[in-house]
N, C-alpha and C. Protein backbone atom coordinates (compact mmCIF):
# COMPACT_ATOMS: atom_id res chain seq x y z
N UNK A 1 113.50 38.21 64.80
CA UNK A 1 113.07 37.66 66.08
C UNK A 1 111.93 36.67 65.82
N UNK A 2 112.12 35.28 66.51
CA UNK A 2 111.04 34.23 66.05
C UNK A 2 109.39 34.92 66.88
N UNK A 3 108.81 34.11 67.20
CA UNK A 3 107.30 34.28 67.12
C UNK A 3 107.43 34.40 69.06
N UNK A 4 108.11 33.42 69.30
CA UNK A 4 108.13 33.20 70.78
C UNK A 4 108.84 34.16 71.85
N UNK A 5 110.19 34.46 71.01
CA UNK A 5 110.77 35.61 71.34
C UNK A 5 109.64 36.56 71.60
N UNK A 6 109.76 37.04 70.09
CA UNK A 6 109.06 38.56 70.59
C UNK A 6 106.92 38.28 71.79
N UNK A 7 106.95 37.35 71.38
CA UNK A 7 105.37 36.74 72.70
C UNK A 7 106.35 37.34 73.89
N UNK A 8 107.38 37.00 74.12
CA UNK A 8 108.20 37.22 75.31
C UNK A 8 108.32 38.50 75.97
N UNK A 9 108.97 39.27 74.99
CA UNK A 9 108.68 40.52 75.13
C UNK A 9 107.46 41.34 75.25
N UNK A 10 106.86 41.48 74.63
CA UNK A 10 105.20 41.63 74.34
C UNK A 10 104.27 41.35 76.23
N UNK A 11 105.33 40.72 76.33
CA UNK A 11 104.71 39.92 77.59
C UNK A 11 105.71 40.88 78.60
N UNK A 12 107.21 40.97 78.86
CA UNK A 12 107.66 41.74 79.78
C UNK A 12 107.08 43.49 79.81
N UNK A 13 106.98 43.78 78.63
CA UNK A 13 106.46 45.40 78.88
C UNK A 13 105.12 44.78 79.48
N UNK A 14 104.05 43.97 79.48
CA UNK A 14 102.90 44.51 79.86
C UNK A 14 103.30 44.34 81.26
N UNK A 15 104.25 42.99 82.00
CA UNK A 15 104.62 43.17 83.25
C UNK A 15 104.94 43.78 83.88
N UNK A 16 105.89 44.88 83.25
CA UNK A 16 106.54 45.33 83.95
C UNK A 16 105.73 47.63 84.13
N UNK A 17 104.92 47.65 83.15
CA UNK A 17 103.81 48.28 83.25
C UNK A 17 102.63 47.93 84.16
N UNK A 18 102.09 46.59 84.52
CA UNK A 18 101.15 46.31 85.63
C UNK A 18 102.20 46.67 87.25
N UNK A 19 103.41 46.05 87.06
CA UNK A 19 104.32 45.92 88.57
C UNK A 19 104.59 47.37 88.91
N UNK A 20 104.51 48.47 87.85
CA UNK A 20 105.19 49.61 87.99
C UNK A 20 103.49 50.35 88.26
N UNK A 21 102.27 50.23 87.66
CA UNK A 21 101.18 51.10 88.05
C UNK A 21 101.05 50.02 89.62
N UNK A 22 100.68 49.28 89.22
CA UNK A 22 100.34 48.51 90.82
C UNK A 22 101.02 48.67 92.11
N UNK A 23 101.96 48.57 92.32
CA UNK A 23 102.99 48.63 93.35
C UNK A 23 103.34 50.10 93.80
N UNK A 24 102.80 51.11 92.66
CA UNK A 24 103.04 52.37 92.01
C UNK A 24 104.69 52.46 92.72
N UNK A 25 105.91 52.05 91.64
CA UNK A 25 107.14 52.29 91.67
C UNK A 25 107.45 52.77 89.95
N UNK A 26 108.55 53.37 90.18
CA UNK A 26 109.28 53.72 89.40
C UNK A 26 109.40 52.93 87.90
N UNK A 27 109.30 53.15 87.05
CA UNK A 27 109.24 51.98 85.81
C UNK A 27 110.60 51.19 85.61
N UNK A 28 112.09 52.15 86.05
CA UNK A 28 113.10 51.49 85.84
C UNK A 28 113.31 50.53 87.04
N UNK A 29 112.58 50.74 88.53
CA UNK A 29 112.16 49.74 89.00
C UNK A 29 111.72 48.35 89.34
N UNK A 30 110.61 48.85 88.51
CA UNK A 30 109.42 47.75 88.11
C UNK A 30 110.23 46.77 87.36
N UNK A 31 111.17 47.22 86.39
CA UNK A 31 111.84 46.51 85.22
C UNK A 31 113.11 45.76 86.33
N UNK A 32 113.73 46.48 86.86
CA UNK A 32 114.69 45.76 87.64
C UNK A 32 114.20 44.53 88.61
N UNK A 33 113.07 44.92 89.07
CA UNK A 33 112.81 43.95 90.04
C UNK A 33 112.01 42.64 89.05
N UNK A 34 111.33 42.52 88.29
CA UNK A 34 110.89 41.86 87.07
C UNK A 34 112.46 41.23 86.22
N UNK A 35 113.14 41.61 86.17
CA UNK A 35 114.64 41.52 85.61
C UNK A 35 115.37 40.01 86.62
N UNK A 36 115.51 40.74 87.71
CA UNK A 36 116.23 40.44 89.01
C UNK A 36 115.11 38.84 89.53
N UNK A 37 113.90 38.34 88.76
CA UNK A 37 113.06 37.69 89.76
C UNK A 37 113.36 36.45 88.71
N UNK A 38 113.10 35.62 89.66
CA UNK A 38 113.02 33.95 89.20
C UNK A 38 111.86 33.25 87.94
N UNK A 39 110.82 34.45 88.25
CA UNK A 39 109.55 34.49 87.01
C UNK A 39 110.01 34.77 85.89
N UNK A 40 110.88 35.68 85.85
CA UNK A 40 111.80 36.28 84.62
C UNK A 40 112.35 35.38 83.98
N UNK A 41 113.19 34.02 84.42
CA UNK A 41 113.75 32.82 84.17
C UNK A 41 113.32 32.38 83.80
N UNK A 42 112.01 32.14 84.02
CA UNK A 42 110.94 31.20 83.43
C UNK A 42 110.19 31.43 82.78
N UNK A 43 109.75 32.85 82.57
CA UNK A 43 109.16 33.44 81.93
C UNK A 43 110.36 33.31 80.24
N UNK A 44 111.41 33.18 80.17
CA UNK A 44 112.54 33.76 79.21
C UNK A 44 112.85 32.45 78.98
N UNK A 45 112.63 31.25 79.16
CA UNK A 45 112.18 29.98 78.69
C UNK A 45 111.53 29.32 78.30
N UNK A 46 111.70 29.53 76.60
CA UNK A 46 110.66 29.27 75.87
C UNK A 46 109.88 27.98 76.03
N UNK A 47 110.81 26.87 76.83
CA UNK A 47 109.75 25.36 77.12
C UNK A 47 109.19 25.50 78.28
N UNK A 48 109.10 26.13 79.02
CA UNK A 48 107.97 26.63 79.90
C UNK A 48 106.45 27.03 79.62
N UNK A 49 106.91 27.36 78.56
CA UNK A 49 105.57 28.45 77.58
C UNK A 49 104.80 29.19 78.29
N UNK A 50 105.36 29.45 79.34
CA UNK A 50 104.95 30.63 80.30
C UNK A 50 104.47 31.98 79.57
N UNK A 51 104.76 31.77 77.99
CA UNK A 51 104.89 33.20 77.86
C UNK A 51 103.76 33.41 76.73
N UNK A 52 102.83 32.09 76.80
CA UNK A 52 101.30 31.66 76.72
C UNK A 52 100.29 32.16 77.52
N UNK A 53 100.64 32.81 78.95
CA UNK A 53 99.66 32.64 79.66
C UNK A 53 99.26 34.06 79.39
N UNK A 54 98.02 34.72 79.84
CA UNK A 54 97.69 35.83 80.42
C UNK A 54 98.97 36.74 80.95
N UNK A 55 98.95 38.58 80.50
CA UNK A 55 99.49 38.57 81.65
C UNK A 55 99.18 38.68 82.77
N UNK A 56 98.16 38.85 83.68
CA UNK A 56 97.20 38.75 84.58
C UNK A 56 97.79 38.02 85.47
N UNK A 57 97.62 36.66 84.90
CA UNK A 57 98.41 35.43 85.52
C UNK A 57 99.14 35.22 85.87
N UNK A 58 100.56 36.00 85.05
CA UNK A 58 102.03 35.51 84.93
C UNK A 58 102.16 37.13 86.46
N UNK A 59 101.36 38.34 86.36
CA UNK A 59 101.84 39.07 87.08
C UNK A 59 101.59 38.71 88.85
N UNK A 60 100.42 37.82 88.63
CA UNK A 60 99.77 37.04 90.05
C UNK A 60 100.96 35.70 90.28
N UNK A 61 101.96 35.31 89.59
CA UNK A 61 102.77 34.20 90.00
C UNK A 61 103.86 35.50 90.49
N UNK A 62 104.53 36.76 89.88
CA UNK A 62 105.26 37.39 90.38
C UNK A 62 104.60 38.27 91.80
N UNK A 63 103.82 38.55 91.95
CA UNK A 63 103.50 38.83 93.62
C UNK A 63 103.43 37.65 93.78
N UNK A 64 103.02 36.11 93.73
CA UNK A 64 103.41 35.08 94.73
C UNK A 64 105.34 35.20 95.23
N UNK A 65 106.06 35.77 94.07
CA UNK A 65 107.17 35.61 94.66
C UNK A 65 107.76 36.73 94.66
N UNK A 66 106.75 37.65 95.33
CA UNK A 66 107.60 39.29 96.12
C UNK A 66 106.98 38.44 97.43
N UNK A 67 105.59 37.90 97.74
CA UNK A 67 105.27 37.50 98.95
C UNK A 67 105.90 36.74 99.34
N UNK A 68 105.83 35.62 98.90
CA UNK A 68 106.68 34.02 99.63
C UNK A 68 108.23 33.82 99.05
N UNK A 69 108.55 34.44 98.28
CA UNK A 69 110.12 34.48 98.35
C UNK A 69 110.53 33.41 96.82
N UNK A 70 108.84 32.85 96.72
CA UNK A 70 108.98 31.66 95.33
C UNK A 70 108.28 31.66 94.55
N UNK A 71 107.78 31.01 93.48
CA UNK A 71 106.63 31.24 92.33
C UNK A 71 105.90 29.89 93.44
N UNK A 72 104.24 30.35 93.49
CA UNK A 72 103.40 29.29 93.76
C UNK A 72 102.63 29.12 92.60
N UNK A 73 102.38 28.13 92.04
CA UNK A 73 101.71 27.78 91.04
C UNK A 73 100.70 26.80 91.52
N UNK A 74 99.58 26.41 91.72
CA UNK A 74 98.56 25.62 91.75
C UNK A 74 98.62 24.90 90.29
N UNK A 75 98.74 23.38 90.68
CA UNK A 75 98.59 22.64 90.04
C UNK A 75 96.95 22.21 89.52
N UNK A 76 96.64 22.36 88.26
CA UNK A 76 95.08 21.67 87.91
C UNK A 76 94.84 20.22 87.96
């Protein structure tokens, strides 16, 4: 597994461990709905390099899109 891959992964367990204590749901849950979301897409695209950021960050773009239905990202 290259370097980015596994960043990737490394990166879905901590997500899907914050979505599952936070939300407090189920872990196979947490993973489905993290699975099932549009962040996941982008997150699993390595030219995004989404999978650079915090997960902090990346878990605050996935409640933007349990709230608004989309990823909001603020542009710098």
């Amino acid at each position: 597994m290259d370097k980015k891959k596994q960043m990737i992964e490394y990166m879905i367990q901590d997500l899907v461990e914050m979505i599952s204590e936070e939300q407090n749901l189920d872990y196979d849950f947490a993973m489905r709905l993290l699975y099932d979301s549009e962040l996941y897409n982008k997150l699993s695209d390595t030219e995004t390099e989404l999978y650079r950021e915090s997960p902090a960050y990346v878990y605050g773009l996935f409640q933007d899109e349990l709230n608004f239905g989309h990823i909001v990202q603020a542009e710098v």
